[in-house]
C-alpha atoms as a PDB file:
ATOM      1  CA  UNK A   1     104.947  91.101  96.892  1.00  0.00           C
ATOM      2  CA  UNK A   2     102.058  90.007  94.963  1.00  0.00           C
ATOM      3  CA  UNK A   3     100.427  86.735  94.910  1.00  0.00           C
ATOM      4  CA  UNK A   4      97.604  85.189  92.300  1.00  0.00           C
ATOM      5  CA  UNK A   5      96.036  82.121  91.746  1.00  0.00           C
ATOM      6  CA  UNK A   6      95.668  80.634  87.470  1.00  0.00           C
ATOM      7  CA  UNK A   7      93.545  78.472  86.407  1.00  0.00           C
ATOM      8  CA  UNK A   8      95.675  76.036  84.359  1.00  0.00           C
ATOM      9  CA  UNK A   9      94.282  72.531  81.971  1.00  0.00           C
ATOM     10  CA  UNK A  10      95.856  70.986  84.855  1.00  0.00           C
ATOM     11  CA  UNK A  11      93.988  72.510  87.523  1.00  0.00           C
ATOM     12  CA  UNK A  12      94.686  75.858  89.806  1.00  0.00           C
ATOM     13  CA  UNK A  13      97.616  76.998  90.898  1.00  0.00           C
ATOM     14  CA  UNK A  14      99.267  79.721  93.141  1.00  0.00           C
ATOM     15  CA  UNK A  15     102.484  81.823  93.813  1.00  0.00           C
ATOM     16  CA  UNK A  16     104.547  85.287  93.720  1.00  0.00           C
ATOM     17  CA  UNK A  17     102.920  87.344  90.315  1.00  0.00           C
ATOM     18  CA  UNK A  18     105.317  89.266  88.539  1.00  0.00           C
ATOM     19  CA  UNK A  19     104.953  91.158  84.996  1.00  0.00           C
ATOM     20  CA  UNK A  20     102.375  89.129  83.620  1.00  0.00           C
ATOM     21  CA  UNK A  21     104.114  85.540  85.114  1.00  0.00           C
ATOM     22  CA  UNK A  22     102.493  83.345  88.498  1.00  0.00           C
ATOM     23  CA  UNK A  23     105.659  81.618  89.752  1.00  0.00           C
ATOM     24  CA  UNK A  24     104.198  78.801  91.685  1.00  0.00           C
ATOM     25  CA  UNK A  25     106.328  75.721  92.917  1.00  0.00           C
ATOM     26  CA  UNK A  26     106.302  73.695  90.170  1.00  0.00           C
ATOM     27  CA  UNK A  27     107.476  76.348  87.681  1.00  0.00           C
ATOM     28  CA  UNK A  28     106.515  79.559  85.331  1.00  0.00           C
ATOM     29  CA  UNK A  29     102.784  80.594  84.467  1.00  0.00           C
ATOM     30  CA  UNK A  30     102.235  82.705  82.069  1.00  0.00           C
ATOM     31  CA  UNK A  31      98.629  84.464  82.885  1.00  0.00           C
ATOM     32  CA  UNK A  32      97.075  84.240  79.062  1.00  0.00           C
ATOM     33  CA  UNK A  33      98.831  81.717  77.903  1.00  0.00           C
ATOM     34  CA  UNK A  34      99.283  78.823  80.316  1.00  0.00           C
ATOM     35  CA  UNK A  35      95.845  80.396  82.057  1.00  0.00           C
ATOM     36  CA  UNK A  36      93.696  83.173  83.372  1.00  0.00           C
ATOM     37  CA  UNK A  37      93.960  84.624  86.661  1.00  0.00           C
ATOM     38  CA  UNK A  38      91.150  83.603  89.389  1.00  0.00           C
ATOM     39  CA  UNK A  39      90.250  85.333  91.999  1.00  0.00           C
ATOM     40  CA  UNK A  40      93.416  85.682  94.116  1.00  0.00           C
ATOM     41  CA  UNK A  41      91.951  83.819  97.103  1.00  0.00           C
ATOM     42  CA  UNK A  42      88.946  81.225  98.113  1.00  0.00           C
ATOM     43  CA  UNK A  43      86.877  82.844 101.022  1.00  0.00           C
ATOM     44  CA  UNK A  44      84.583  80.650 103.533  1.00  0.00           C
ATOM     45  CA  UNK A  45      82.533  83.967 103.143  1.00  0.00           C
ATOM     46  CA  UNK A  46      83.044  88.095 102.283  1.00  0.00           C
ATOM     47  CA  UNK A  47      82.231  90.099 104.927  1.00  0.00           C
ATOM     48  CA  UNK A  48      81.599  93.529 103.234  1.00  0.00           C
ATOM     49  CA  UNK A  49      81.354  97.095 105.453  1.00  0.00           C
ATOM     50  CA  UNK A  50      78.526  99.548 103.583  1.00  0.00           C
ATOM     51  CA  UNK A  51      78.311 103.425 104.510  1.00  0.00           C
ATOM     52  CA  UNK A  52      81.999 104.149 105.449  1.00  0.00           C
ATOM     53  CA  UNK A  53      82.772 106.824 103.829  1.00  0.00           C
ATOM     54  CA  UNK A  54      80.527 110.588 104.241  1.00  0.00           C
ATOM     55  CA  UNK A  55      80.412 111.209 100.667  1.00  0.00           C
ATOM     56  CA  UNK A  56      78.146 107.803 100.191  1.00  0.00           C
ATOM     57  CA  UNK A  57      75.683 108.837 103.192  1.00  0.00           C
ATOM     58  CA  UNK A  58      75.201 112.140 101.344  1.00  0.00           C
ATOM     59  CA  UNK A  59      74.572 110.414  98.274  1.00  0.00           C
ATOM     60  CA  UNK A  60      71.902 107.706  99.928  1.00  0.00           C
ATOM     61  CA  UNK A  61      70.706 109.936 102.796  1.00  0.00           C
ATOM     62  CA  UNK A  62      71.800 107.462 105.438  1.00  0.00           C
ATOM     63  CA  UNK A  63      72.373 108.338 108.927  1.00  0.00           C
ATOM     64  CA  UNK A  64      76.431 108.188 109.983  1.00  0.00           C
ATOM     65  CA  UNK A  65      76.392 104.881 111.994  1.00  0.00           C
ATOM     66  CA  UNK A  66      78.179 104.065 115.164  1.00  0.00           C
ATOM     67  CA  UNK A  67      79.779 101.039 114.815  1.00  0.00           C
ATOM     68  CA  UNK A  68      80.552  99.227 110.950  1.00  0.00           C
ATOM     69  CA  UNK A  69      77.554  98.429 109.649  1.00  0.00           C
ATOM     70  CA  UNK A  70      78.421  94.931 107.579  1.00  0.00           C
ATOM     71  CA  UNK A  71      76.470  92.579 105.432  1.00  0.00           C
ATOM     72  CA  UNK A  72      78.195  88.947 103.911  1.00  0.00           C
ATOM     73  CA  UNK A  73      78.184  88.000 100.418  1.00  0.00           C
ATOM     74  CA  UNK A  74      78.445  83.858  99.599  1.00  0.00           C
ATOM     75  CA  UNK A  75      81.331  82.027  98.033  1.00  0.00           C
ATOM     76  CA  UNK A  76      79.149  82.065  95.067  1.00  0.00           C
ATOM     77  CA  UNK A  77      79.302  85.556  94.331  1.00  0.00           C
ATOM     78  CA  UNK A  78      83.553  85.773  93.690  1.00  0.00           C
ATOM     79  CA  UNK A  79      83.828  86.548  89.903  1.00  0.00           C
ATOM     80  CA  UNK A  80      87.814  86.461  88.447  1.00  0.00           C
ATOM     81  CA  UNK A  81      89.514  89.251  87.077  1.00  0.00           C
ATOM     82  CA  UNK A  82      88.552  89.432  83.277  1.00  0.00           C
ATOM     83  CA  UNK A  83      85.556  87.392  83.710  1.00  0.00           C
ATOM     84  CA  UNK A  84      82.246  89.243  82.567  1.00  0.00           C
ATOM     85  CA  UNK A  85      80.019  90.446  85.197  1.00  0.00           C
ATOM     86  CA  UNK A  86      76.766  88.752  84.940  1.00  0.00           C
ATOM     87  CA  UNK A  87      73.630  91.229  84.313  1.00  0.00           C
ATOM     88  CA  UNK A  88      70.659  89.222  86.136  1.00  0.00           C
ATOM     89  CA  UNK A  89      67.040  89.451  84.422  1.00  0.00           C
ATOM     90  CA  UNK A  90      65.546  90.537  87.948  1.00  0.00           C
ATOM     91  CA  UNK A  91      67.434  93.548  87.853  1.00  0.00           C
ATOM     92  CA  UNK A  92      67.130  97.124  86.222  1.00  0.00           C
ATOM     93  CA  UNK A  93      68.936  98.807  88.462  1.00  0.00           C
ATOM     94  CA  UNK A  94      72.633  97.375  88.222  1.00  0.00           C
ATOM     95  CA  UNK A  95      75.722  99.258  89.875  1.00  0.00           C
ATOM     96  CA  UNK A  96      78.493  98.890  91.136  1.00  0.00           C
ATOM     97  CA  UNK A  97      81.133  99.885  94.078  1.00  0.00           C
ATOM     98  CA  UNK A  98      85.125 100.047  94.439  1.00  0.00           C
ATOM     99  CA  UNK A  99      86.406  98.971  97.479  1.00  0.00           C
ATOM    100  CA  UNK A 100      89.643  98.127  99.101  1.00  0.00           C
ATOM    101  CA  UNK A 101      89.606  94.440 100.495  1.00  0.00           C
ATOM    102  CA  UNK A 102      91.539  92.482 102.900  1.00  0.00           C
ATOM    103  CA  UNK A 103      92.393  88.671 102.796  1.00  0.00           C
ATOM    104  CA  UNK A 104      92.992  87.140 106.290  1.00  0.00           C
ATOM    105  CA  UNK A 105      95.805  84.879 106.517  1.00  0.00           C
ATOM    106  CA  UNK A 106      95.250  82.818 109.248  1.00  0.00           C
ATOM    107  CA  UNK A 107      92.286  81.181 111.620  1.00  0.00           C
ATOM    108  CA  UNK A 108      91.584  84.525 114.108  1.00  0.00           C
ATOM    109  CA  UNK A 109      89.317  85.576 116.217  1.00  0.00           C
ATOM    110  CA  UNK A 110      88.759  89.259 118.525  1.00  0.00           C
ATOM    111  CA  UNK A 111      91.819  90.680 117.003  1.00  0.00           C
ATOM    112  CA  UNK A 112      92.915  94.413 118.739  1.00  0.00           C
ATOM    113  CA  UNK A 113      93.623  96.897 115.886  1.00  0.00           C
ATOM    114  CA  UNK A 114      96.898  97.078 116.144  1.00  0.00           C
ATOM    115  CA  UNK A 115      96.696  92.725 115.810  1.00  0.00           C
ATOM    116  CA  UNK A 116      95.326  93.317 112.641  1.00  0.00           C
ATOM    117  CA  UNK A 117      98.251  93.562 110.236  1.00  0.00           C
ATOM    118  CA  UNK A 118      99.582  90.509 111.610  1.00  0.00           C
ATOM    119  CA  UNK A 119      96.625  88.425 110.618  1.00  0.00           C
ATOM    120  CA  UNK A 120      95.800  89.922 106.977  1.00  0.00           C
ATOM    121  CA  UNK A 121      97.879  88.356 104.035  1.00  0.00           C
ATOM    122  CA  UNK A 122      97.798  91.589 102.221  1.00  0.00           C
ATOM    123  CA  UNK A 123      95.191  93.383 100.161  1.00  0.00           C
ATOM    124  CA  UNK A 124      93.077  92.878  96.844  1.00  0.00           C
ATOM    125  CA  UNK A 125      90.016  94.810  95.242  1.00  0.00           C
ATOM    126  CA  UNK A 126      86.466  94.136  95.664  1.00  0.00           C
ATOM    127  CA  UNK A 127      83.810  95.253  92.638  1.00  0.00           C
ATOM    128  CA  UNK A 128      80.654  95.318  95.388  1.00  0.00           C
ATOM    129  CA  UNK A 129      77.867  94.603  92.844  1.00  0.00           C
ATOM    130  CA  UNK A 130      74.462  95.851  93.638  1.00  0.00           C
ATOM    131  CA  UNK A 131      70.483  95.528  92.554  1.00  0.00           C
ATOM    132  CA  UNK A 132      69.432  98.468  93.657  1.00  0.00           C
ATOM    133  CA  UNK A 133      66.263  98.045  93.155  1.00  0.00           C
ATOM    134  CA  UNK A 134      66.202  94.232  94.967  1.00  0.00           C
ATOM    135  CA  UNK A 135      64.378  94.440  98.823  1.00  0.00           C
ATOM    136  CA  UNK A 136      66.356  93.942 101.252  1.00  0.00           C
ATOM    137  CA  UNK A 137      70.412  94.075 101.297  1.00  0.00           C
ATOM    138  CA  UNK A 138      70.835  90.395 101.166  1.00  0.00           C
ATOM    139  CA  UNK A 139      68.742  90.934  97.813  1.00  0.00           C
ATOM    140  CA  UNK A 140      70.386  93.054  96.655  1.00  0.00           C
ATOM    141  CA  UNK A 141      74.143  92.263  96.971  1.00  0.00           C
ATOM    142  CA  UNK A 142      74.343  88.426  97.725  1.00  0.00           C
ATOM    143  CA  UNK A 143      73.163  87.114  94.297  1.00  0.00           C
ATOM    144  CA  UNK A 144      75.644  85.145  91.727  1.00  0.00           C
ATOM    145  CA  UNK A 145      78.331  87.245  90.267  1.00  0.00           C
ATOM    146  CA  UNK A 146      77.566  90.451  92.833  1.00  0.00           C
ATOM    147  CA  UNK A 147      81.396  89.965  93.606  1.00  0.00           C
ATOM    148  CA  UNK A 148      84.735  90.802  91.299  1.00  0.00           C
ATOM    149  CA  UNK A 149      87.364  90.270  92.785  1.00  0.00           C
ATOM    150  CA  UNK A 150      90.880  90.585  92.449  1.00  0.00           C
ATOM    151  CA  UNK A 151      93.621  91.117  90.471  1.00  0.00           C
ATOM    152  CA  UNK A 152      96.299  89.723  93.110  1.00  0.00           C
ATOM    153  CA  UNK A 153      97.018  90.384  97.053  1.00  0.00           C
ATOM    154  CA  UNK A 154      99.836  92.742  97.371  1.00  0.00           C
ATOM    155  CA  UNK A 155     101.014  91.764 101.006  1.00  0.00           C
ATOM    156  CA  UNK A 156     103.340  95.318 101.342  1.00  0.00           C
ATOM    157  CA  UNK A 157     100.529  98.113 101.735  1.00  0.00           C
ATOM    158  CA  UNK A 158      99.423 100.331 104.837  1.00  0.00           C
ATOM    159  CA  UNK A 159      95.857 100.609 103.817  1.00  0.00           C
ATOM    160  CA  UNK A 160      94.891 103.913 105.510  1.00  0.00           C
ATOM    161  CA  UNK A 161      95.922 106.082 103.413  1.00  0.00           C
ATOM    162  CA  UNK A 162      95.892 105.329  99.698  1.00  0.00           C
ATOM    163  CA  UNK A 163      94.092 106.942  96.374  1.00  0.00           C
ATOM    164  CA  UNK A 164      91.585 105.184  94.730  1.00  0.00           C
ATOM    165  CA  UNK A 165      88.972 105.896  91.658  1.00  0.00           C
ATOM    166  CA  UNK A 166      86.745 104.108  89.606  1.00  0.00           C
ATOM    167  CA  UNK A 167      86.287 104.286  85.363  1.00  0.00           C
ATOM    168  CA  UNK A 168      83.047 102.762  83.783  1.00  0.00           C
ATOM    169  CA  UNK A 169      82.766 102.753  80.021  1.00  0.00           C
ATOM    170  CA  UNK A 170      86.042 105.179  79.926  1.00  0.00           C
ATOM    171  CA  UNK A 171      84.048 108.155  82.819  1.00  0.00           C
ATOM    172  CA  UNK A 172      85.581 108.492  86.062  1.00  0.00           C
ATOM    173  CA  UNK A 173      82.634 107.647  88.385  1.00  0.00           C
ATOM    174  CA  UNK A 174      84.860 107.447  91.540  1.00  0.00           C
ATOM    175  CA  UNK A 175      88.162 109.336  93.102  1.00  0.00           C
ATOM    176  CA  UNK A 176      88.801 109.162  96.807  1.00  0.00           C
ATOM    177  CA  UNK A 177      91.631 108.447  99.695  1.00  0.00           C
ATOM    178  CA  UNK A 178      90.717 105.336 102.439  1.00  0.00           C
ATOM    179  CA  UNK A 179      91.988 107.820 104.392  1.00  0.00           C
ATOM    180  CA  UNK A 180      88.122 109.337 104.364  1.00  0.00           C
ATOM    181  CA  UNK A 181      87.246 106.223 105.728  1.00  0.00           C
ATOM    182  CA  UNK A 182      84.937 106.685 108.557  1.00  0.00           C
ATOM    183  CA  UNK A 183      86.202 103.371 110.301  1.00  0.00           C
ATOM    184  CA  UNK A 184      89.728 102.678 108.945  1.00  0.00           C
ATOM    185  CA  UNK A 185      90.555  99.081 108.111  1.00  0.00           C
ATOM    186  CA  UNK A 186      91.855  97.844 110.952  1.00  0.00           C
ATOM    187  CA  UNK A 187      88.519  98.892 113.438  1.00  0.00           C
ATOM    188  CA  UNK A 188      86.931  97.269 110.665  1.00  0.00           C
ATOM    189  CA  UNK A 189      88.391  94.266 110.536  1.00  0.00           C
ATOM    190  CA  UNK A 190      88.743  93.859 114.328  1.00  0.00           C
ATOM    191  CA  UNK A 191      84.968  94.689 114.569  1.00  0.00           C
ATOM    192  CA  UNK A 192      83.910  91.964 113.100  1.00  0.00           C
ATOM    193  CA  UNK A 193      86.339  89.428 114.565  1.00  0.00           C
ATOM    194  CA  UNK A 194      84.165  90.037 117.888  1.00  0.00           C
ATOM    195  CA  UNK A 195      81.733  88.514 115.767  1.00  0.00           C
ATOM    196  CA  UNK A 196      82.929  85.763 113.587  1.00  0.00           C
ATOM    197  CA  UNK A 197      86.302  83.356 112.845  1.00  0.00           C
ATOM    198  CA  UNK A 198      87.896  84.048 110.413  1.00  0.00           C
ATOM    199  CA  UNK A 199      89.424  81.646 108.179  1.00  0.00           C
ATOM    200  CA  UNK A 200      92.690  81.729 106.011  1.00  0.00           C
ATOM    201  CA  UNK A 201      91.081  83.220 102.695  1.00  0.00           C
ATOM    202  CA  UNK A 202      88.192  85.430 103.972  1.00  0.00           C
ATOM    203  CA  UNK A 203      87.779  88.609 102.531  1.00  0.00           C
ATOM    204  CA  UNK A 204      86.668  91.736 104.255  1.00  0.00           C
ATOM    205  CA  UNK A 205      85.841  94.845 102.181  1.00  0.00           C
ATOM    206  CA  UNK A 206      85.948  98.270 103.674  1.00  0.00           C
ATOM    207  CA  UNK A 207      83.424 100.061 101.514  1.00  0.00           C
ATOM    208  CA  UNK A 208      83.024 102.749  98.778  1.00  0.00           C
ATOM    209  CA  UNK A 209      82.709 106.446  98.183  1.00  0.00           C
ATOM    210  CA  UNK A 210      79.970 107.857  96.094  1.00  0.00           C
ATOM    211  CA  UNK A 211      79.272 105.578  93.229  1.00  0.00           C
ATOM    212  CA  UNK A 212      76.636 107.499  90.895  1.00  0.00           C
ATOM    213  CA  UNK A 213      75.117 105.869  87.577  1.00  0.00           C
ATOM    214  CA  UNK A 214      74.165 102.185  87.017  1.00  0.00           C
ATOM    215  CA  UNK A 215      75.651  99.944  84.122  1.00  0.00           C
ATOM    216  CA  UNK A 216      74.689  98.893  81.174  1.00  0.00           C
ATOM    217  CA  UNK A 217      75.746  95.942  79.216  1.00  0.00           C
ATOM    218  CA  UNK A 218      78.880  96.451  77.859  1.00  0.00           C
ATOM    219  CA  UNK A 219      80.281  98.593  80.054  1.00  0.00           C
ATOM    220  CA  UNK A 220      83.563  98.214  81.105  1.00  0.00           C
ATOM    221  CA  UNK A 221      84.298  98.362  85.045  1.00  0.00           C
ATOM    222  CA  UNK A 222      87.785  99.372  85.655  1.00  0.00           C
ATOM    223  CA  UNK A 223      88.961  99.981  89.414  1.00  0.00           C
ATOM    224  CA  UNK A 224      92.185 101.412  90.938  1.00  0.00           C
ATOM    225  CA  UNK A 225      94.077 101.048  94.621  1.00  0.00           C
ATOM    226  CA  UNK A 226      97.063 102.921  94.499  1.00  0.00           C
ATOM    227  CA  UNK A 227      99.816 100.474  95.207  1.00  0.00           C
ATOM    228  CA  UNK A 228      97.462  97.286  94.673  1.00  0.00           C
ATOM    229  CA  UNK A 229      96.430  97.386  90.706  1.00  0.00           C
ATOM    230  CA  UNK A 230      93.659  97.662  88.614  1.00  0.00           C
ATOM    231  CA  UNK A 231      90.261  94.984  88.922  1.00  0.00           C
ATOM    232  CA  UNK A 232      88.499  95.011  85.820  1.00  0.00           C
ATOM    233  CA  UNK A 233      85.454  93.174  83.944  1.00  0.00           C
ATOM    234  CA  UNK A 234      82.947  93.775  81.952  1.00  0.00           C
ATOM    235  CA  UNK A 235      78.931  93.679  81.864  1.00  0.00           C
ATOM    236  CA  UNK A 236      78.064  90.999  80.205  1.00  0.00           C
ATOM    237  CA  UNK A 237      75.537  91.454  77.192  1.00  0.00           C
ATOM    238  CA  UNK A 238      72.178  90.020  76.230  1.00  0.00           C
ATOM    239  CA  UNK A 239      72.923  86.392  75.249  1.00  0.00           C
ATOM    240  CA  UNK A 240      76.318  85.881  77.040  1.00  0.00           C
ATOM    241  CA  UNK A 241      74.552  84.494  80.448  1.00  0.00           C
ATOM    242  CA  UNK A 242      76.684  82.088  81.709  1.00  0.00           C
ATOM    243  CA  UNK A 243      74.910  78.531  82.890  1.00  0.00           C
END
């Protein structure tokens, strides 16, 4: 099943997505029409895992790490599906990074791998927008806008082992398997509940293969989880900034 939150005249709204339709409580939503789709949930905070697969520590020369190594990204950051991805003046270095997300369901803390799937609501896509050239990770990731996210949550998906790529501006930039992970998604996610609670809504990305080139205005970002969907936006162009 998928679920996805609208944005309606009448304020958001939630429920089972279906061909283009949110079925929520009070009725029939039909995304484009009646609204657009937000991002599918509304995180306390989104606790993204960096260098988990090999092919990105051969592309940044990073040593293979021990444990997940994580960094968070604020409530500000979400961007919906559809919505343009903001292109910040302090940047010249903007890129981007695919990654397979979780949503937790409930309040949860030091969760056992195999308590994992019992705790996640399903699974969503994460665009992990980056300055590269910004000091410092929290720089560099944790500005406005550094987070698409979306389309839905399907709740039906074993994450270990599904195909993923990445198209920007119509190139493939990214094709992989989760199952290259180097911590699958439930060490990740139990990981970190050693070190925070987690609330209903929290996301908690699992990372990105090799993700060569920057964008450019323009471009079109268009990412793929085999049994989840498609997340895609666009750069925004000189003179679109949003207030």
């Amino acid at each position: 099943m998928r679920l996805a939150r609208l944005s309606t005249p009448e304020g958001p709204v939630s429920g089972r997505y279906d061909d283009g339709t949110v079925h929520a409580e009070d009725g029939r939503y039909e995304v484009g029409v009646d609204g657009d789709l937000l991002p599918p949930c509304r995180p306390t905070a989104l606790y993204c895992v960096g260098r988990n697969y090999a092919e990105t520590l051969e592309q940044m020369e990073y040593d293979r790490p021990e444990e997940p190594d994580f960094f968070i990204k604020p409530p500000a950051a979400l961007v919906a599906p559809g919505e343009p991805i903001p292109s910040p003046e302090f940047t010249d270095e903007l890129t981007y990074a695919g990654e397979l997300a979780a949503v937790i369901d409930e309040r949860c803390r030091n969760l056992a791998p195999e308590e994992v799937p019992g705790a996640v609501r399903g699974y969503t896509i994460l665009n992990d927008v980056d300055a590269l050239d910004q000091q410092g990770r929290t720089a560099r990731k944790a500005f406005d806008g550094s987070a698409p996210l979306g389309p839905w949550i399907e709740t039906d998906l074993d994450p270990r082992a599904i195909e993923m790529w990445t198209d920007v501006a119509g190139e493939r930039r990214q094709e992989a398997s989760t199952e290259l992970m180097l911590f699958d998604p439930y060490e990740v996610v139990s990981y970190l509940s050693e070190r925070f609670t987690f609330r209903p809504g929290d996301v908690v990305a699992f990372g990105s293969p090799a993700n060569p080139g920057l964008l450019e205005p323009g471009d079109t970002v268009e990412i793929t989880y085999e049994g989840v969907g498609t997340l895609e936006n666009a750069v925004e162009e000189p003179g679109e900034r949003r207030p």
